[in-house]
Protein backbone atom coordinates (compact mmCIF):
# COMPACT_ATOMS: atom_id res chain seq x y z
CA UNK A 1 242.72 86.13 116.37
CA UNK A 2 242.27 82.54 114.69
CA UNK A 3 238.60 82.56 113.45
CA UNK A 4 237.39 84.55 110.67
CA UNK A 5 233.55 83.71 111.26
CA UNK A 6 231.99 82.47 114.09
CA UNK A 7 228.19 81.91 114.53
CA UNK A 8 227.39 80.63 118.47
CA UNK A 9 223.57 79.49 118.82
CA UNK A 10 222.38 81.41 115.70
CA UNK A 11 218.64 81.17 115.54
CA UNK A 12 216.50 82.64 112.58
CA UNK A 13 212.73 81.91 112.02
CA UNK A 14 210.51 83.14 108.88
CA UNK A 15 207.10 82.45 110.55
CA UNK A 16 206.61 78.91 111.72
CA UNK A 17 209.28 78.07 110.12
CA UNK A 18 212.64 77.08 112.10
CA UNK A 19 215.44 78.48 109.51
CA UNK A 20 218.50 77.87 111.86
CA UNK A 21 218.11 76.25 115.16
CA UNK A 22 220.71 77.06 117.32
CA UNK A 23 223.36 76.92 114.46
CA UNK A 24 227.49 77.15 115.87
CA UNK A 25 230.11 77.30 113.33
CA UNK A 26 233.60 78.51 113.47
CA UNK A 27 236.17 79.09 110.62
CA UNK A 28 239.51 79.22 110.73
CA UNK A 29 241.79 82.37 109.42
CA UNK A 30 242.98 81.67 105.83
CA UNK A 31 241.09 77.90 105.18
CA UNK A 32 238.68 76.74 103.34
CA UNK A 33 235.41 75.87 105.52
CA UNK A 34 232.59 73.38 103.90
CA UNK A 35 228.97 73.83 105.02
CA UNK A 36 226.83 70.73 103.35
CA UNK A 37 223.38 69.83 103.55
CA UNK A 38 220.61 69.58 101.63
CA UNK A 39 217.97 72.41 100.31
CA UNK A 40 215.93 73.80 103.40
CA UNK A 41 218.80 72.83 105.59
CA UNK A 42 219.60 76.51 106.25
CA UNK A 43 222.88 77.22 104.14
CA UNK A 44 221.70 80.13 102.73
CA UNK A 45 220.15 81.49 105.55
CA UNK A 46 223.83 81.18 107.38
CA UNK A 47 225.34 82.95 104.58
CA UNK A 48 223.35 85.76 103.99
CA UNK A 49 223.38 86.53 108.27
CA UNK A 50 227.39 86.60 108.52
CA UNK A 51 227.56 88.65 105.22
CA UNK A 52 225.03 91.22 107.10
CA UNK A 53 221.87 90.81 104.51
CA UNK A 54 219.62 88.92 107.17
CA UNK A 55 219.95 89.63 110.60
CA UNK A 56 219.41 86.69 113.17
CA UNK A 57 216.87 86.20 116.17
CA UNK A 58 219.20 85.17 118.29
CA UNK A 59 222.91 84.55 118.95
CA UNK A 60 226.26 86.02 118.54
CA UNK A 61 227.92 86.47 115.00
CA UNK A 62 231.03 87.84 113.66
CA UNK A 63 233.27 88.13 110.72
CA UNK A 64 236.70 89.18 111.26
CA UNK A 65 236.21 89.73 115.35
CA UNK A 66 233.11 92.57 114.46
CA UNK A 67 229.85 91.57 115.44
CA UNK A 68 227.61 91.96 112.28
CA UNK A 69 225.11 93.96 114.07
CA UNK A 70 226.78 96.42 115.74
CA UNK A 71 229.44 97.62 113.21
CA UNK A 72 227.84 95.90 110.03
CA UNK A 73 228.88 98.93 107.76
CA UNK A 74 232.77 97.34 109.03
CA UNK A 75 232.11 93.95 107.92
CA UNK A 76 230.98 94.56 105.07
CA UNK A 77 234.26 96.48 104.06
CA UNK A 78 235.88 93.18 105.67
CA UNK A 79 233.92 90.87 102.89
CA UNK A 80 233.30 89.75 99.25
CA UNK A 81 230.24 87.45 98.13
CA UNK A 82 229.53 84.94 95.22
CA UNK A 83 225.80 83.88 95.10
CA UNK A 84 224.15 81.75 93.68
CA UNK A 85 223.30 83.87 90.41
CA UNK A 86 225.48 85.79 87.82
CA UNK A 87 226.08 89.24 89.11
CA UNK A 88 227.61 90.35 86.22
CA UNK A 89 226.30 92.49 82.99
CA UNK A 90 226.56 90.33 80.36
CA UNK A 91 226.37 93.10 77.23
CA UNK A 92 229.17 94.64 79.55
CA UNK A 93 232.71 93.24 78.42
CA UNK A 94 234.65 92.01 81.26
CA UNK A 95 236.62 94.95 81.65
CA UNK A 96 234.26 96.68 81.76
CA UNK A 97 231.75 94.72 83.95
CA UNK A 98 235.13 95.16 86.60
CA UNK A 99 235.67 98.79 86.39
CA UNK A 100 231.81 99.46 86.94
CA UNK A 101 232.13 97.68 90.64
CA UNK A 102 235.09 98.85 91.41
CA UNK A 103 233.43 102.56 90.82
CA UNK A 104 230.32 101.30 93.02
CA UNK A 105 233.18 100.62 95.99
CA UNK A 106 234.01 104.13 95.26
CA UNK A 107 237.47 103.44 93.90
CA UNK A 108 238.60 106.26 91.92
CA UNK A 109 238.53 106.01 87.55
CA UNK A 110 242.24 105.28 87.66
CA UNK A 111 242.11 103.08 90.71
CA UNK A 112 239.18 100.63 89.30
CA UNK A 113 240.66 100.60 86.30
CA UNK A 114 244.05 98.94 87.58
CA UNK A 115 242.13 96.86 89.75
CA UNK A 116 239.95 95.28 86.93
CA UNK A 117 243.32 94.51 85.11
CA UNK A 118 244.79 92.83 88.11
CA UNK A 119 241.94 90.38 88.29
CA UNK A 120 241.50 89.97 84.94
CA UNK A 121 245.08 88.71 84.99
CA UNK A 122 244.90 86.62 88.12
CA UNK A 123 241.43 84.80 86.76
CA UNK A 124 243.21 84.14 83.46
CA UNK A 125 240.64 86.33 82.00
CA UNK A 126 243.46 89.30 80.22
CA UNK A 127 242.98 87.92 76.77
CA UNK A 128 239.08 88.05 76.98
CA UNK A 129 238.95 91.31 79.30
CA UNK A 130 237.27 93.57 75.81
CA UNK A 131 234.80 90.33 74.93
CA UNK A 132 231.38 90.97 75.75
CA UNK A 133 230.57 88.53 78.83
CA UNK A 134 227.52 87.15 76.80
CA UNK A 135 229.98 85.31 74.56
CA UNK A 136 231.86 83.72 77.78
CA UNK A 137 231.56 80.12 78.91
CA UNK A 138 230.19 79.39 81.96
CA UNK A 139 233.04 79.14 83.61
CA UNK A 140 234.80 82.20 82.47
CA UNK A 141 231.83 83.82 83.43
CA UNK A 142 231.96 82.54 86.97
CA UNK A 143 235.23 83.87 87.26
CA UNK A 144 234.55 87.08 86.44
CA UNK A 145 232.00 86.88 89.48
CA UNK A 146 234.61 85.64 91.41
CA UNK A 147 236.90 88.66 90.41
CA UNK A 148 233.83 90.59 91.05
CA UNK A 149 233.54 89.71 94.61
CA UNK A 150 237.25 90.40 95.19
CA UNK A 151 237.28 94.14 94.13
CA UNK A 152 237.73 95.48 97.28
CA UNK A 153 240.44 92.71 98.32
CA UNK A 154 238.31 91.16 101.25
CA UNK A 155 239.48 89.08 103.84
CA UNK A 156 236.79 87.38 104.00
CA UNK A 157 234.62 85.01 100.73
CA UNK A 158 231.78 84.26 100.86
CA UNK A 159 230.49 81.61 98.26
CA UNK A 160 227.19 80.22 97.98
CA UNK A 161 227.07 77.44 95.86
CA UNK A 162 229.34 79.41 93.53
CA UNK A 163 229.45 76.14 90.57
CA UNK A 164 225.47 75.40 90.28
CA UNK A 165 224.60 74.75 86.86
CA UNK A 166 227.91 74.58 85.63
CA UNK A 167 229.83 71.52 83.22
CA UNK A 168 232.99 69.50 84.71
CA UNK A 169 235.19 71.77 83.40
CA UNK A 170 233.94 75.23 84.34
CA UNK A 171 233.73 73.66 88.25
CA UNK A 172 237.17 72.66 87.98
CA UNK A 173 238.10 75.85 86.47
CA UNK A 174 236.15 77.62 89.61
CA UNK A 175 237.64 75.00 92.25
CA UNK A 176 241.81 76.37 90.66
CA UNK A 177 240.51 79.82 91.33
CA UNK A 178 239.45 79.36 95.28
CA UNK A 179 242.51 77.24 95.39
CA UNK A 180 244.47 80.58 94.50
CA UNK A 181 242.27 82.84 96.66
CA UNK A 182 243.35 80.39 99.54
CA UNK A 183 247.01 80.11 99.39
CA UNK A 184 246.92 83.94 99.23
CA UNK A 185 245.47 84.02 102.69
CA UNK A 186 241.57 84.75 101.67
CA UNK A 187 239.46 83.07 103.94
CA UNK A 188 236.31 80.96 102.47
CA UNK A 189 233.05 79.63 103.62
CA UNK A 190 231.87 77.88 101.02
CA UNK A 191 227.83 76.18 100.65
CA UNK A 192 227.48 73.79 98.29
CA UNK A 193 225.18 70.69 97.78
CA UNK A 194 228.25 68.92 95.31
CA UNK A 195 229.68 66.40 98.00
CA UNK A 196 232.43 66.57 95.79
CA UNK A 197 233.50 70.21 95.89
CA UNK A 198 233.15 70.24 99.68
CA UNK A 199 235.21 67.57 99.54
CA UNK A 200 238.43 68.76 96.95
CA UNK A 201 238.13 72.55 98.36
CA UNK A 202 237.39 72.28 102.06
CA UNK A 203 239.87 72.00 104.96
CA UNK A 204 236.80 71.23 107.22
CA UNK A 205 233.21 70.60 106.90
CA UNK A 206 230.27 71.12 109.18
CA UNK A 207 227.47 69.28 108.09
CA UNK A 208 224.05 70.89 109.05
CA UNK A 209 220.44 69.46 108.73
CA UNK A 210 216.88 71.29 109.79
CA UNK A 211 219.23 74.61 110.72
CA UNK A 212 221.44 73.06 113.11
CA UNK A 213 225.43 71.64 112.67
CA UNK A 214 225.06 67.81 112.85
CA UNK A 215 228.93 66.97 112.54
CA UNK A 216 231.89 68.99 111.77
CA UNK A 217 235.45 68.21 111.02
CA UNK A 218 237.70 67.26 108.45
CA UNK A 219 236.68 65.40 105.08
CA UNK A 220 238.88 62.26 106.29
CA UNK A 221 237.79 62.62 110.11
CA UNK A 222 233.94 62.92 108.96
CA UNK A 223 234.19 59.56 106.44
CA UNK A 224 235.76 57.62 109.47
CA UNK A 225 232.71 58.37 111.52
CA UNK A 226 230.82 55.53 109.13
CA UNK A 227 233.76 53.13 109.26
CA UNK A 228 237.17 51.96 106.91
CA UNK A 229 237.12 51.16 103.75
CA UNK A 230 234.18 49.39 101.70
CA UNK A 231 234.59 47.24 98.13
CA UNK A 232 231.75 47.61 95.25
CA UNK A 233 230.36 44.88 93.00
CA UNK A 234 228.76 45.92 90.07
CA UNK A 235 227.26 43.17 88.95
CA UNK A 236 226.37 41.74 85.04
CA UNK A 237 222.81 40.49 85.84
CA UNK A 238 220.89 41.84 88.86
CA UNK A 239 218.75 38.57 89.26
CA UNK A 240 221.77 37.09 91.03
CA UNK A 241 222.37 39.83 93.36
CA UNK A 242 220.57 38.28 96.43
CA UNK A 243 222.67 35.06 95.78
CA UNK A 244 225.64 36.97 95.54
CA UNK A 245 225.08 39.04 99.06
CA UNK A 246 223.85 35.94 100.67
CA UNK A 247 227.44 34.33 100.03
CA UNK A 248 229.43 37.65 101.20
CA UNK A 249 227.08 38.11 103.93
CA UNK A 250 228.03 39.84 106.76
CA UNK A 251 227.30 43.08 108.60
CA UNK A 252 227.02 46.58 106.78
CA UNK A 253 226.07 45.30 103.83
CA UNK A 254 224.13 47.52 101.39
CA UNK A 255 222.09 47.19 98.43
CA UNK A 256 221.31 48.45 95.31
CA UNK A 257 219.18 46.55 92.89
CA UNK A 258 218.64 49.74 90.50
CA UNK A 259 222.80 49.20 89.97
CA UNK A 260 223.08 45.75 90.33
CA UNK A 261 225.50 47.15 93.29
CA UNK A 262 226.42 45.46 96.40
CA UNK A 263 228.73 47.26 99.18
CA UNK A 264 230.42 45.95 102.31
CA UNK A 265 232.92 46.94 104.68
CA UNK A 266 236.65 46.46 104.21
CA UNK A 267 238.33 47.03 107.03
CA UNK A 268 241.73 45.14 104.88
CA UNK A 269 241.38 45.97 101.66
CA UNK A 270 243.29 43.27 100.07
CA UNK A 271 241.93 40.50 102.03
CA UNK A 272 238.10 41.71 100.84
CA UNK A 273 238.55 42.45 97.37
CA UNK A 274 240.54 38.68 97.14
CA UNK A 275 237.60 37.47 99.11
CA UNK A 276 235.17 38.83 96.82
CA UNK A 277 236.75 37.91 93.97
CA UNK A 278 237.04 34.38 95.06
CA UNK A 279 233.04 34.03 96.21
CA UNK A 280 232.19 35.26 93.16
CA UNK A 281 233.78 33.05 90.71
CA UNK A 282 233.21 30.16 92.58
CA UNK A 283 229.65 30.68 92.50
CA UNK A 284 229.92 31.87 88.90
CA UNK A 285 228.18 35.02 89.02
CA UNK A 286 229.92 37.67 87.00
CA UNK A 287 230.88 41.05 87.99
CA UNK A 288 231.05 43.93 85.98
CA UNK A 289 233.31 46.13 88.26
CA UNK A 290 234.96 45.41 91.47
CA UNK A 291 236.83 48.51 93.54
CA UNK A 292 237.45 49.58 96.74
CA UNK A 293 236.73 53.01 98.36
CA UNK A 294 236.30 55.25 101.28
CA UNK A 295 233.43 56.21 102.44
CA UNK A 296 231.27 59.41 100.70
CA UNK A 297 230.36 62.10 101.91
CA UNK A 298 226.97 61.53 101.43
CA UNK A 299 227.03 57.88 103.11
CA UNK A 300 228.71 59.91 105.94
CA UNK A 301 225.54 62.43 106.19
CA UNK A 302 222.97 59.34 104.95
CA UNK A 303 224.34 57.93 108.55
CA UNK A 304 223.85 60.93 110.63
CA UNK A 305 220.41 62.27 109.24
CA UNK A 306 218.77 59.41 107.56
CA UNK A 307 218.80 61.36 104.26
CA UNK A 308 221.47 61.94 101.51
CA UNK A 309 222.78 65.67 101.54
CA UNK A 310 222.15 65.38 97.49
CA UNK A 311 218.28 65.95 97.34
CA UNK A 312 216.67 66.99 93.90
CA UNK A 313 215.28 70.17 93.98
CA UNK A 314 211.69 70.59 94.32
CA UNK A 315 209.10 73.33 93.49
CA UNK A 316 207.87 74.04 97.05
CA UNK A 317 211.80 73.74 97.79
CA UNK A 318 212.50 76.73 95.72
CA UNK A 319 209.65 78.63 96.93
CA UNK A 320 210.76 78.51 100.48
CA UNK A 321 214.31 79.58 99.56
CA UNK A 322 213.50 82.85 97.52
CA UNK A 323 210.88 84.00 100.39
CA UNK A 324 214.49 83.17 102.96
């Protein structure tokens, strides 16, 4: 067997309201698989049917080869979760906070014991295993989740946007962690809204928008769906920036007069960033930055949906996620 997870036509409605559409995903045995898309698009929803919290209309689902209705109890022996929200006790130390779910699993005193210590080792965590969790960062505290989830020593992860909320360096901190999980032969679906953690952690993405998979591949194979290369002006003052993309013309061209930023293609990088150069100082408008790029992510889902995969959150947004 090569797929961990599969999900063929998944359908799941709360009222009116069309959660996943006909949803098909499959992940591969020990990889890393991406699902993006912005709030409402029914990431959560997906998670919390293959981890056997929600069940679905309609559709076939399983984790590990079990379908998640008919032997859920097996699946869920099969899985770990991260979610969105601290699971841990935080006047607990971490040691502590480790032993107490590995005694929920119904590991024996001695046996949950050991088990804390070998994750508090393998998170980096042993020096701060006695420290109540309260006094951890926020990334050392999102490990301990992560160490959490792995108790039982699950082939499967689950983790739903597992960095929310957290600074550069706890993310990165997070990101080394799944990295380990990984190359240890855990399998990982991973939702996240950061176009850049799909992008460092995931061997392949499916993009999904209003409950339904709009693209899926790799990162590389989903940025050459909107083209090469493109080159970036930043320029000094943005009352020249209409002169300045009348001059590079051409199609593709994209504005942003917020930035003072102009993009094109660049389908040979040296030839437009010495192009642009040239235009530029000929005409004497300054530029603050020049640099060439691949395509985002987000300019990848912008193309496909209409909308950026990055939306701010929104009140009526958060509503409709805690009643899914």
């Amino acid at each position: 067997m090569t797929e961990a997870i599969v999900m063929d036509g998944v359908h799941k409605r709360y009222g009116e309201k069309r959660a996943l559409d006909g949803l098909d995903l499959v992940v591969g045995r020990g990889t890393v698989h991406g699902v993006l898309g912005p709030n409402g698009a029914g990431k959560t929803t997906a998670v919390r049917i293959v981890s056997t919290l929600l069940r679905h209309d309609a559709g076939r689902v399983t984790v590990a080869g079990l379908d998640v209705r008919e032997r859920a109890g097996e699946v869920r022996r099969r899985i770990g979760l991260l979610g969105q929200h601290a699971a841990v006790d935080e006047q607990l130390g971490g040691r502590q906070n480790l032993e107490m779910f590995g005694r929920l699993y119904h590991l024996g005193a001695r046996r949950a014991g050991s088990r804390a210590d070998e994750l508090l080792e393998r998170f980096g965590l042993a020096d701060t295993g006695r420290k109540a969790v309260k006094q951890y960062s926020g990334g050392m505290r999102r490990r301990l989740d992560l160490a959490a989830s792995l108790i039982t020593d699950p082939d499967v992860l689950f983790l739903d946007e597992p960095t929310t909320g957290l600074d550069p360096r706890g993310r990165t901190e997070v990101w080394d962690a799944v990295r380990s999980l990984v190359g240890g032969g855990t399998t990982v679906l991973l939702t996240t809204q950061y176009l850049e953690e799909a992008d460092q952690l995931a061997d392949r993405i499916s993009l999904i928008d209003h409950g339904r998979a709009v693209a899926e591949g790799t990162p590389d194979e989903l940025k050459a769906r909107v083209g090469g290369d493109r080159v970036d002006i930043v320029l000094r003052d943005a009352s020249r920036l209409a002169r300045a993309a009348e001059l590079l013309g051409g199609e593709g061209l994209t504005l942003d007069p917020d930035r003072r930023r102009i993009g094109a293609p660049a389908p040979d990088r040296m030839a437009a960033l010495t192009r642009t150069v040239r235009v530029l100082d000929e005409a004497g408008i300054e530029a603050e930055d020049i640099a060439v790029r691949r395509p985002t992510l987000d300019e990848v889902f912008l193309s496909l949906t209409g909308r950026p995969a990055e939306e701010r959150r929104t009140e009526k947004t958060e509503k409709t996620e805690v009643a899914a």
